[in-house]
PDB file of N, CA and C in Angstrom:
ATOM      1  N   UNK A   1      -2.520  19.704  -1.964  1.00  0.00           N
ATOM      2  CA  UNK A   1      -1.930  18.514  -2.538  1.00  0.00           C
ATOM      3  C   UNK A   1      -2.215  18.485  -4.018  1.00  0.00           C
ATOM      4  N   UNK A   2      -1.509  17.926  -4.616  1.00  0.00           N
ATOM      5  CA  UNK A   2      -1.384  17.935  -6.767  1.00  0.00           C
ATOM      6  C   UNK A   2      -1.938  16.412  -6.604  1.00  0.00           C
ATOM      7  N   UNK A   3      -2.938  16.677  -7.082  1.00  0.00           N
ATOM      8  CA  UNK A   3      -3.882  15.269  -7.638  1.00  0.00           C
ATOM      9  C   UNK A   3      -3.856  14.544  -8.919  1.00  0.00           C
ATOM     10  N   UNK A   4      -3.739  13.328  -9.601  1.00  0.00           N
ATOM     11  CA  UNK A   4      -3.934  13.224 -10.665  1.00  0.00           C
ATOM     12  C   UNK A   4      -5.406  13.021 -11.465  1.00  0.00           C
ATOM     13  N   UNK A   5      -5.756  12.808 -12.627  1.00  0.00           N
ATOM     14  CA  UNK A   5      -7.074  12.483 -12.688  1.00  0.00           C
ATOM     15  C   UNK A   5      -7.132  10.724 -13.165  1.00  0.00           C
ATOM     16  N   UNK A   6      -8.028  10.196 -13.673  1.00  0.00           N
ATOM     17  CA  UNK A   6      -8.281   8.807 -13.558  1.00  0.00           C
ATOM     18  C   UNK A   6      -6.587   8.152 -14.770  1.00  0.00           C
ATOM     19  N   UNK A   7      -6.793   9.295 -15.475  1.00  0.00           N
ATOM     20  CA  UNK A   7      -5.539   8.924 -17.167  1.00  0.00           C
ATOM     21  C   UNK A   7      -4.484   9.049 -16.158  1.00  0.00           C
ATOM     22  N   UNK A   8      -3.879   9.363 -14.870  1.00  0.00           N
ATOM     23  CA  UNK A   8      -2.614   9.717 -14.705  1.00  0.00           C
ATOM     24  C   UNK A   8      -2.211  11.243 -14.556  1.00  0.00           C
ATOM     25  N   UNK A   9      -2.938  11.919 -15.206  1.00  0.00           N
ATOM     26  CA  UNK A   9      -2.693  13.638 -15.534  1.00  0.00           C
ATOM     27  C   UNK A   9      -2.127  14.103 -14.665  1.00  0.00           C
ATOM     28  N   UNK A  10      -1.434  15.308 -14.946  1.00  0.00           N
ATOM     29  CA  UNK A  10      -1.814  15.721 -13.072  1.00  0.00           C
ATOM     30  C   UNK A  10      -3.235  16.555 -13.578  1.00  0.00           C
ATOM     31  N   UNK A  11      -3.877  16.937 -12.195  1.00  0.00           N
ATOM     32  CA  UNK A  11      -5.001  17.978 -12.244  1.00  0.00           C
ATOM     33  C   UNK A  11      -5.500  18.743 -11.310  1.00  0.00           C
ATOM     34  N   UNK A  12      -6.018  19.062 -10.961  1.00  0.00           N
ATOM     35  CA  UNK A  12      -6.207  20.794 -10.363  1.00  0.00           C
ATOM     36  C   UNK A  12      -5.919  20.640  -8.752  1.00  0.00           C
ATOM     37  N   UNK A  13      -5.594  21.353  -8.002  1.00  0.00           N
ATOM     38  CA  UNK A  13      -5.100  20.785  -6.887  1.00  0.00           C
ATOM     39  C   UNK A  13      -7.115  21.026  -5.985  1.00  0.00           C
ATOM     40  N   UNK A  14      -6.571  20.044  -5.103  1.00  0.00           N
ATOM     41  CA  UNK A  14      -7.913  19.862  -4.370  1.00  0.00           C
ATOM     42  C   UNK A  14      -7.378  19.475  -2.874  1.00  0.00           C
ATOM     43  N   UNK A  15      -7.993  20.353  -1.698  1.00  0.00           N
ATOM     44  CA  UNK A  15      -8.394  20.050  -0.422  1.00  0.00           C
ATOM     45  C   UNK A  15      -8.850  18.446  -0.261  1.00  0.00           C
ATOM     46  N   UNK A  16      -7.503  18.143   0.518  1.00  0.00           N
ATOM     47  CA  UNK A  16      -8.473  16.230   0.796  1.00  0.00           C
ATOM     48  C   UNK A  16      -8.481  16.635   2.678  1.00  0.00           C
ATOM     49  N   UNK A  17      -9.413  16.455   2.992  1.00  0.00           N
ATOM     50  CA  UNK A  17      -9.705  15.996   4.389  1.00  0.00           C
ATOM     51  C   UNK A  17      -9.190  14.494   5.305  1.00  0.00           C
ATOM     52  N   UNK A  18      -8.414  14.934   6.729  1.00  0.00           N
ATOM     53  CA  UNK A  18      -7.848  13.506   6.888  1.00  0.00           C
ATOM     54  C   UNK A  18      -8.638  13.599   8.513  1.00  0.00           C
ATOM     55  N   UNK A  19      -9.242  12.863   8.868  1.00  0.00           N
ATOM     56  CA  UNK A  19      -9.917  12.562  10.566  1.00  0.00           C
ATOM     57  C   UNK A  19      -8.469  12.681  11.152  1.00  0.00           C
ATOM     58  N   UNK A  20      -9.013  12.878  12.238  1.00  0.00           N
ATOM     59  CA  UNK A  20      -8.065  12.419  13.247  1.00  0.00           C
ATOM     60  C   UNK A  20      -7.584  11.070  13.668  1.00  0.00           C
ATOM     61  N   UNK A  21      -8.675  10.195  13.909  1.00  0.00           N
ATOM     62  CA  UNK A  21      -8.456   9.119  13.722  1.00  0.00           C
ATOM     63  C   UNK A  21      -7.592   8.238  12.267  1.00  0.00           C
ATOM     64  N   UNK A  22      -7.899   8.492  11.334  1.00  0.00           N
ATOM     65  CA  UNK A  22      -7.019   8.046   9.737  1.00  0.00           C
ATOM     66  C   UNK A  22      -5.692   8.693  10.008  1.00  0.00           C
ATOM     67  N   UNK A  23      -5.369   9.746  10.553  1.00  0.00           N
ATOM     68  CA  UNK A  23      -4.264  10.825  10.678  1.00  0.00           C
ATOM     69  C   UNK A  23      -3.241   9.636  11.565  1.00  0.00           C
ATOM     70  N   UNK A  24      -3.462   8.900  12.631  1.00  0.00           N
ATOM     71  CA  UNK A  24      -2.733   8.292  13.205  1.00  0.00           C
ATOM     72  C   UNK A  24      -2.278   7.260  12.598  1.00  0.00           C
ATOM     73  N   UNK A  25      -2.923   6.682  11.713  1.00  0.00           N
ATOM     74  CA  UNK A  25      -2.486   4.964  10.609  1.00  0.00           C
ATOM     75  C   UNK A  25      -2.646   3.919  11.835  1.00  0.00           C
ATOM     76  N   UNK A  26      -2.432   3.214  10.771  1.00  0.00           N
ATOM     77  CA  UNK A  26      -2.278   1.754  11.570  1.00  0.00           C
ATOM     78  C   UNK A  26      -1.056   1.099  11.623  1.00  0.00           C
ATOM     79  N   UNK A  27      -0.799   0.231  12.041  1.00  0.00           N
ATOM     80  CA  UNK A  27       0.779  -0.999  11.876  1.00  0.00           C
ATOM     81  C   UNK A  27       0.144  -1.972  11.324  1.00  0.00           C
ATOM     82  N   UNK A  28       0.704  -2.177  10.306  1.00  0.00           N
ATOM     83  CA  UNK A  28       0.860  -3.145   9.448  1.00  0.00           C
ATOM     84  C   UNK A  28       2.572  -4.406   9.364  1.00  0.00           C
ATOM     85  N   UNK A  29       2.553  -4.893   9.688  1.00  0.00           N
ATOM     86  CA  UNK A  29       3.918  -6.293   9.699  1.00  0.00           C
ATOM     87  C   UNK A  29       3.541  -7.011   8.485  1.00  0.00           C
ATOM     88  N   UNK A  30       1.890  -7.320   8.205  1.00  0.00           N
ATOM     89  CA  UNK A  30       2.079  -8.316   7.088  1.00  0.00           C
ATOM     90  C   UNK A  30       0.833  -7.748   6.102  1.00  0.00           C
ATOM     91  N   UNK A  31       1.192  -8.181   4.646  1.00  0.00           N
ATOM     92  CA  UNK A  31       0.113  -7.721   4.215  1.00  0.00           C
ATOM     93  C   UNK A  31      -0.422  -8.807   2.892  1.00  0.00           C
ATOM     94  N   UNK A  32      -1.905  -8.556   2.217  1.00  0.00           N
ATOM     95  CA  UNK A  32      -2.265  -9.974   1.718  1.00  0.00           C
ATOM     96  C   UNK A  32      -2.814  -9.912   0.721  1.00  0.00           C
ATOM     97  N   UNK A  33      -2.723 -10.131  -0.796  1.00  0.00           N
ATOM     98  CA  UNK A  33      -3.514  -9.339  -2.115  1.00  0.00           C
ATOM     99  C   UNK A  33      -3.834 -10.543  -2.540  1.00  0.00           C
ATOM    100  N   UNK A  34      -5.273 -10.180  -2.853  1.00  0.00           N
ATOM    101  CA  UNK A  34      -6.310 -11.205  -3.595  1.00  0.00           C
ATOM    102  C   UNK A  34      -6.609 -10.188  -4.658  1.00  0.00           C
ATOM    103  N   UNK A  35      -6.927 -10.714  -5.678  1.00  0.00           N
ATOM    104  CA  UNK A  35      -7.971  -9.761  -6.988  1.00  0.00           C
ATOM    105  C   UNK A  35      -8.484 -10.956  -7.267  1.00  0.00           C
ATOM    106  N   UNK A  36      -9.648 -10.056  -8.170  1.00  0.00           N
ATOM    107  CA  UNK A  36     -10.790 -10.683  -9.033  1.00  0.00           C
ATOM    108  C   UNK A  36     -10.549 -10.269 -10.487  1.00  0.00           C
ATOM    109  N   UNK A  37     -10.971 -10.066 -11.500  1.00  0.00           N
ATOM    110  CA  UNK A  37     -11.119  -9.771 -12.532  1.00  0.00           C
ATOM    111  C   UNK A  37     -11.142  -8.289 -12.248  1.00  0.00           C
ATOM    112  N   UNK A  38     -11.759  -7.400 -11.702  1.00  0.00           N
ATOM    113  CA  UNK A  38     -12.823  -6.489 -11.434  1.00  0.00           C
ATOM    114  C   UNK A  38     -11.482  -5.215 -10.460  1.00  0.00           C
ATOM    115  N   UNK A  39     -11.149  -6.046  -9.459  1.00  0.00           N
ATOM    116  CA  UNK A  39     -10.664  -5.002  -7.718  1.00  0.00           C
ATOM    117  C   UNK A  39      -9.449  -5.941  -7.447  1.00  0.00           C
ATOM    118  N   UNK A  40      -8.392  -5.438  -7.219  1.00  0.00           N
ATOM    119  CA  UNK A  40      -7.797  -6.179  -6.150  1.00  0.00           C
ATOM    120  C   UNK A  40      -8.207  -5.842  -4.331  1.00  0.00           C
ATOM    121  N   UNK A  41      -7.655  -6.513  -4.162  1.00  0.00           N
ATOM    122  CA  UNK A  41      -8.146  -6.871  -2.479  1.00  0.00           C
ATOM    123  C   UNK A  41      -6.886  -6.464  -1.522  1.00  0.00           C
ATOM    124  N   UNK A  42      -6.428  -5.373  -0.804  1.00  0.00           N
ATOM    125  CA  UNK A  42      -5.109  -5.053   0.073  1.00  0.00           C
ATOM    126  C   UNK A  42      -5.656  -5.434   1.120  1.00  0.00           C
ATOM    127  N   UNK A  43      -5.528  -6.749   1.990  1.00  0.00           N
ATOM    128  CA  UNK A  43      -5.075  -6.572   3.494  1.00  0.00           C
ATOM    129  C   UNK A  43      -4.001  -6.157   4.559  1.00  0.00           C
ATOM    130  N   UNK A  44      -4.255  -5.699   4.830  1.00  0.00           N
ATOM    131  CA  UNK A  44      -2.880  -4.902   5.833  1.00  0.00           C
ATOM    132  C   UNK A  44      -3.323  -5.591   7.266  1.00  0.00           C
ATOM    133  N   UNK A  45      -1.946  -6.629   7.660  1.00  0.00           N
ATOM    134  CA  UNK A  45      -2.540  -7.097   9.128  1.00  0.00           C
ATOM    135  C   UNK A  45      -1.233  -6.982  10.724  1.00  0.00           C
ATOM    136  N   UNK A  46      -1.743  -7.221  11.391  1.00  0.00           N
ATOM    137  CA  UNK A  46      -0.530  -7.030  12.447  1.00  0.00           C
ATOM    138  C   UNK A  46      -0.657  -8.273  13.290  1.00  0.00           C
ATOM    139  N   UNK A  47       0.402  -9.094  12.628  1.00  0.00           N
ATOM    140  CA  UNK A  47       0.389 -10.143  13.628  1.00  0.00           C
ATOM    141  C   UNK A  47       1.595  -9.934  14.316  1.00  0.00           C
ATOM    142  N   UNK A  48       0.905 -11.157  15.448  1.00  0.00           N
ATOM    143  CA  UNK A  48       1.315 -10.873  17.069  1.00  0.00           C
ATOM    144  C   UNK A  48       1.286 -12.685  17.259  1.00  0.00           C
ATOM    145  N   UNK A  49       1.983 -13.266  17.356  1.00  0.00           N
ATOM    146  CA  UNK A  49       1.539 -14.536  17.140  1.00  0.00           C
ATOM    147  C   UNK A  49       0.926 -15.151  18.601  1.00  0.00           C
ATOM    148  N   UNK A  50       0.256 -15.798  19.269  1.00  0.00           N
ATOM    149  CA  UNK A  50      -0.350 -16.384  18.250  1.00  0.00           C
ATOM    150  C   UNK A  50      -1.348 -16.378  17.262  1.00  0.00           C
ATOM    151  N   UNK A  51      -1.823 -14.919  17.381  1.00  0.00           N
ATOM    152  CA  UNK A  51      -2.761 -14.137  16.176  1.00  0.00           C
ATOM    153  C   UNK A  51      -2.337 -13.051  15.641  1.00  0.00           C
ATOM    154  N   UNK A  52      -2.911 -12.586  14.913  1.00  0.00           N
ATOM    155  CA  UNK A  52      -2.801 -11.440  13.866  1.00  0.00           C
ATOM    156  C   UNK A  52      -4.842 -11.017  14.099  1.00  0.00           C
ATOM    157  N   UNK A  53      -4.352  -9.351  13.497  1.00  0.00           N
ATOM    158  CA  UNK A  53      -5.509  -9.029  13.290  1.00  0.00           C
ATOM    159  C   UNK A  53      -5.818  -7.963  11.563  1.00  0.00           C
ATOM    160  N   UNK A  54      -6.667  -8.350  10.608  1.00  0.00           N
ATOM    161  CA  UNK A  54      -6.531  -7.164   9.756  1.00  0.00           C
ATOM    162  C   UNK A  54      -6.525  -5.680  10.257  1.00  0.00           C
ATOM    163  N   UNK A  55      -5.796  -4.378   9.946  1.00  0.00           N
ATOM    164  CA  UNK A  55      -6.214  -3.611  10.592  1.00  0.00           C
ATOM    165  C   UNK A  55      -6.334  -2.489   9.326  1.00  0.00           C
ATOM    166  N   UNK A  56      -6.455  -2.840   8.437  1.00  0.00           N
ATOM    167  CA  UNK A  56      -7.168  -2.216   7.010  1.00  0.00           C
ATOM    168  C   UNK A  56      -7.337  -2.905   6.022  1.00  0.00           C
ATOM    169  N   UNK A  57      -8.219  -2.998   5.191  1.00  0.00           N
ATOM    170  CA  UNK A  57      -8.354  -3.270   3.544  1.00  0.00           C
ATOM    171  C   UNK A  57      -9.007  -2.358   3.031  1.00  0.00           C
ATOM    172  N   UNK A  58      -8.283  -2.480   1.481  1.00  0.00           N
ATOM    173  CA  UNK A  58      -8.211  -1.398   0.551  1.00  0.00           C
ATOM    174  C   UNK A  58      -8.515  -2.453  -0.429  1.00  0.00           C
ATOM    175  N   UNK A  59      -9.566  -1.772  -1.445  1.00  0.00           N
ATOM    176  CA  UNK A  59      -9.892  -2.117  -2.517  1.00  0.00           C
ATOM    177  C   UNK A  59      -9.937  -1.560  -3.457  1.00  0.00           C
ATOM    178  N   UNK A  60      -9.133  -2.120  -4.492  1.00  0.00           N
ATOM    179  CA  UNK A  60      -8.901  -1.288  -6.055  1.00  0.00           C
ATOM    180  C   UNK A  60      -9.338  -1.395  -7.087  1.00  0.00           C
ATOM    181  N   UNK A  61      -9.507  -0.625  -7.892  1.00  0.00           N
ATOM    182  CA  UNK A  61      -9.309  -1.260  -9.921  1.00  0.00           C
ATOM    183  C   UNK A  61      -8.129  -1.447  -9.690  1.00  0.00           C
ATOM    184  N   UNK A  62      -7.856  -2.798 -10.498  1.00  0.00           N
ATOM    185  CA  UNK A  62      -6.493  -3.191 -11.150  1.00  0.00           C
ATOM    186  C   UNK A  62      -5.572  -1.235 -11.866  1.00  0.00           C
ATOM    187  N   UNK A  63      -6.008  -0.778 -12.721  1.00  0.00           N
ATOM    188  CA  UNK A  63      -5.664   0.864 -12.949  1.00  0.00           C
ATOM    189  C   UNK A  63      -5.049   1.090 -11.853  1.00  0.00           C
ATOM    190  N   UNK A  64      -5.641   1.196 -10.847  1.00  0.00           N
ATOM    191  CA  UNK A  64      -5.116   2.276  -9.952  1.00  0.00           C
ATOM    192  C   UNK A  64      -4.041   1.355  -8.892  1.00  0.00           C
ATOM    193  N   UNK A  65      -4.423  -0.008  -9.198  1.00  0.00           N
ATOM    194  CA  UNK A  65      -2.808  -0.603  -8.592  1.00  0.00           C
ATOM    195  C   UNK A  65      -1.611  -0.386  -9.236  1.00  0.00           C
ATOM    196  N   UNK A  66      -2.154  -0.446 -10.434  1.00  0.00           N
ATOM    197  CA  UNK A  66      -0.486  -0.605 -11.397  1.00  0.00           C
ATOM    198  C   UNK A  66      -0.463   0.696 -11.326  1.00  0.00           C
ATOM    199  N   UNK A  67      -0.986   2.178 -11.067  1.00  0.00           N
ATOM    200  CA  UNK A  67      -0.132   3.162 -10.578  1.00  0.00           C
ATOM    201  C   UNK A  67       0.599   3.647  -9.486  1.00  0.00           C
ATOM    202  N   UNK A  68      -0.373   2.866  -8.134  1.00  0.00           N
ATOM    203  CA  UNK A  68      -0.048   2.742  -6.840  1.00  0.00           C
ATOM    204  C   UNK A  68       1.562   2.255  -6.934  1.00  0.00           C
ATOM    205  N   UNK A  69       1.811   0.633  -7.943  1.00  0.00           N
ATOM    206  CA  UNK A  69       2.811   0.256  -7.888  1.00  0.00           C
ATOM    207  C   UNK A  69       3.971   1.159  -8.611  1.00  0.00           C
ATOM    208  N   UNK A  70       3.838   1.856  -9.266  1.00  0.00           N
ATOM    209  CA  UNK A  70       4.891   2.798 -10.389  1.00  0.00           C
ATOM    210  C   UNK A  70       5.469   3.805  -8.966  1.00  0.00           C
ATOM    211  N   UNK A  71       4.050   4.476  -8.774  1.00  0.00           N
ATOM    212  CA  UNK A  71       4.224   5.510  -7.684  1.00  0.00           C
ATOM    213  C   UNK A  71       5.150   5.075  -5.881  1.00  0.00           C
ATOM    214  N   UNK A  72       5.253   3.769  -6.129  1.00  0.00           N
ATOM    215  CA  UNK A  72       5.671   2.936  -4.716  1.00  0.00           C
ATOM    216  C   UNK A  72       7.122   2.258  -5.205  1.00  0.00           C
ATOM    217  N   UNK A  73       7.269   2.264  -6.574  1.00  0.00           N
ATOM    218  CA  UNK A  73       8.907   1.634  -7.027  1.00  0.00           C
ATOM    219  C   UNK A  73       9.485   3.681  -7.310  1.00  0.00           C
ATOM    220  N   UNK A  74       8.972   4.213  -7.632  1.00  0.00           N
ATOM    221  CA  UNK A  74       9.210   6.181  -7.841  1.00  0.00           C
ATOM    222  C   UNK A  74       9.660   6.256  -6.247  1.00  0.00           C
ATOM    223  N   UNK A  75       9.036   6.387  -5.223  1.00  0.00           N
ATOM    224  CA  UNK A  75       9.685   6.070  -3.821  1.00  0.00           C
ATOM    225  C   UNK A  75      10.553   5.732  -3.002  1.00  0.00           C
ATOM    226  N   UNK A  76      10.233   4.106  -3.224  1.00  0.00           N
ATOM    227  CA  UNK A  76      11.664   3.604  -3.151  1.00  0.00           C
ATOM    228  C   UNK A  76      13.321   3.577  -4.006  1.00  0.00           C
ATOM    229  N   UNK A  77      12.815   4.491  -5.039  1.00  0.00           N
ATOM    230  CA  UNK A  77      14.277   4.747  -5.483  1.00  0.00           C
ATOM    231  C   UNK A  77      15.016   6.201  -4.815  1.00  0.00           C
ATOM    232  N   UNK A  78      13.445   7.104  -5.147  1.00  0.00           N
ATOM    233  CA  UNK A  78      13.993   8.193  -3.560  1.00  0.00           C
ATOM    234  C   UNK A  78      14.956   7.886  -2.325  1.00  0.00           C
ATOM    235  N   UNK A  79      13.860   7.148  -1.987  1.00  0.00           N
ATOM    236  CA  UNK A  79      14.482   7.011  -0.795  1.00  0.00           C
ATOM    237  C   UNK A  79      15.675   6.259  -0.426  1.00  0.00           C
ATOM    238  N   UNK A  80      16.118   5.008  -1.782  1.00  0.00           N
ATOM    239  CA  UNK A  80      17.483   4.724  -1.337  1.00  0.00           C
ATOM    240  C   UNK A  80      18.096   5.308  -2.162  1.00  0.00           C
ATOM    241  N   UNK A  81      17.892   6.523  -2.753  1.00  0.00           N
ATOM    242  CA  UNK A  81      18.603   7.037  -3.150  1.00  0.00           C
ATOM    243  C   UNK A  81      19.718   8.154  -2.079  1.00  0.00           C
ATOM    244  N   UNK A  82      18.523   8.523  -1.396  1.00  0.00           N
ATOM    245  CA  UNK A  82      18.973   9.657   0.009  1.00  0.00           C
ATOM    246  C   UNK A  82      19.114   8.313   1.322  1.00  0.00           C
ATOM    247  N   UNK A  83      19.254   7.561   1.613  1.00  0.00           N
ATOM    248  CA  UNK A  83      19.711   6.687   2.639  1.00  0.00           C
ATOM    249  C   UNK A  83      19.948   5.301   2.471  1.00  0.00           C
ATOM    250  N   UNK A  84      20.200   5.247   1.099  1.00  0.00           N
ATOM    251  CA  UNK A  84      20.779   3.787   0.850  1.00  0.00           C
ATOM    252  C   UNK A  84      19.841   2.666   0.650  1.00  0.00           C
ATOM    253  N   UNK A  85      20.469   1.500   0.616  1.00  0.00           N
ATOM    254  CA  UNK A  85      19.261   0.304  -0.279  1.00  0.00           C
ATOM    255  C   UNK A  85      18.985  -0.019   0.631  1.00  0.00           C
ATOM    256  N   UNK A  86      17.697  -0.496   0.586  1.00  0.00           N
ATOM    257  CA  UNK A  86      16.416  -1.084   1.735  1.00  0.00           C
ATOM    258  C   UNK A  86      17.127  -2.902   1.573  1.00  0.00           C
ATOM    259  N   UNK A  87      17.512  -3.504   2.553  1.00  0.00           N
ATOM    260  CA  UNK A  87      18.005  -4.826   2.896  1.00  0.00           C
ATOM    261  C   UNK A  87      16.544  -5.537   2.848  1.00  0.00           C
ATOM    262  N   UNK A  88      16.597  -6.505   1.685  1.00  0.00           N
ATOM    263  CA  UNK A  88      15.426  -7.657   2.519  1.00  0.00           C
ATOM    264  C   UNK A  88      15.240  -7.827   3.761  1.00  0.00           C
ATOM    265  N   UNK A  89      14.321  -8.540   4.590  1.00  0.00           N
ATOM    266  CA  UNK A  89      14.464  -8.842   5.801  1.00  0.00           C
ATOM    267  C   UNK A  89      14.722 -10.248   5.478  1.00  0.00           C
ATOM    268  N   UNK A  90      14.665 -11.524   6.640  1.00  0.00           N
ATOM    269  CA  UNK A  90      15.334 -12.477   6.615  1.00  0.00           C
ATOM    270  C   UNK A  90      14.027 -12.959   6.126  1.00  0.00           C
ATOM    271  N   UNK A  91      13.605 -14.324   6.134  1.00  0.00           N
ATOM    272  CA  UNK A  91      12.736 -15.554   6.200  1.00  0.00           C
ATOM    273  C   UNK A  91      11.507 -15.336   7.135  1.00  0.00           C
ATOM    274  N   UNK A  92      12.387 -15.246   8.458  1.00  0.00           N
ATOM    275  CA  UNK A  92      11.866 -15.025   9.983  1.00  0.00           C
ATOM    276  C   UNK A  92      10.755 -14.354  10.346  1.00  0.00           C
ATOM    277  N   UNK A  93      10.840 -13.163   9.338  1.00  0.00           N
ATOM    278  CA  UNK A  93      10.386 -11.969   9.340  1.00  0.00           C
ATOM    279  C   UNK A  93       8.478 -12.105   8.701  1.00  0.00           C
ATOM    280  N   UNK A  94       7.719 -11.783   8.869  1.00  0.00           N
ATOM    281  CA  UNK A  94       6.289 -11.567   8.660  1.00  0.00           C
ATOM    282  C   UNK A  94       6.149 -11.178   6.844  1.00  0.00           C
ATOM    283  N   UNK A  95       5.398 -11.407   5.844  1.00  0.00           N
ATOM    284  CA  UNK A  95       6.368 -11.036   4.355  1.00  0.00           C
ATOM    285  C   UNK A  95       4.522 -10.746   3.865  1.00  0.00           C
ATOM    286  N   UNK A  96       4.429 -10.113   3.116  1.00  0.00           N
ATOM    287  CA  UNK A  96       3.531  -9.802   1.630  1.00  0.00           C
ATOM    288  C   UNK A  96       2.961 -11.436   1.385  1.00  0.00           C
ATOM    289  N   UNK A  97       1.631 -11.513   1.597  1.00  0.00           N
ATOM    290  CA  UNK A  97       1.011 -12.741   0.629  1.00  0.00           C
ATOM    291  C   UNK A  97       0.331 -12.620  -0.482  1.00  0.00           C
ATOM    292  N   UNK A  98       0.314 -13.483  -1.150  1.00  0.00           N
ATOM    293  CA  UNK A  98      -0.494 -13.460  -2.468  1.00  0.00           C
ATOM    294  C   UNK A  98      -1.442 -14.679  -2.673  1.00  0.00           C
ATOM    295  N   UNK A  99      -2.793 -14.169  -2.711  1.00  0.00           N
ATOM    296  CA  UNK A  99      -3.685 -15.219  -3.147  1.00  0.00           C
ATOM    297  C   UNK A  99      -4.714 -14.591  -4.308  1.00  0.00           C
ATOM    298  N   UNK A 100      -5.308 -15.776  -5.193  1.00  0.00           N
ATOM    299  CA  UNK A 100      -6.046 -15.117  -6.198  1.00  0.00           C
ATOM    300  C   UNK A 100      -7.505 -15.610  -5.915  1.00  0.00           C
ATOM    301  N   UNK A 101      -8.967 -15.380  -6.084  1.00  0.00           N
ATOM    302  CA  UNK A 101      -9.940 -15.550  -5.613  1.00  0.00           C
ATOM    303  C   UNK A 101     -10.905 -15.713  -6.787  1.00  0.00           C
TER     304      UNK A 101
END
């Protein structure tokens, strides 16, 4: 895999190791960003109503979100580029929250 370094670079390619367990992922339907000054906060949860459960968080430097996000709008233009535009979902639907902490 082509890695970058902390600036963005690219840099030397490096062996990443994935478990078996990480190899399968999780389901995610809804997901929930808090930051601080410092990290933002990714919850990834799967609700089922009448609960939900988190079934990852990820914690960042602010840095490495705003590349996460470049690298995740770079994607989605891929991809509707080769199968067309991604439709909102309705209202109905489970959506991205935002809280600040």
């Amino acid at each position: 895999m082509n890695a970058t370094n902390p600036q963005g670079q690219p840099g030397q390619q490096m062996q990443v190791k994935v478990t078996d367990e990480m190899l399968r992922g999780v389901y995610a339907n809804m997901a929930q960003i808090a930051h601080t000054p410092e990290e933002f906060i990714l919850d990834f949860m799967n609700l089922f109503p009448p609960t939900g459960t988190v079934t990852a968080r990820v914690i960042l430097s602010p840095q490495h979100v705003k590349r996460i996000a470049a690298a995740l709008q770079e994607n989605i233009k891929r991809y509707e580029d080769q199968f067309g535009v991604i439709k909102a979902g309705s209202d109905q639907q489970p959506h991205i929250g935002f809280r600040t902490e």
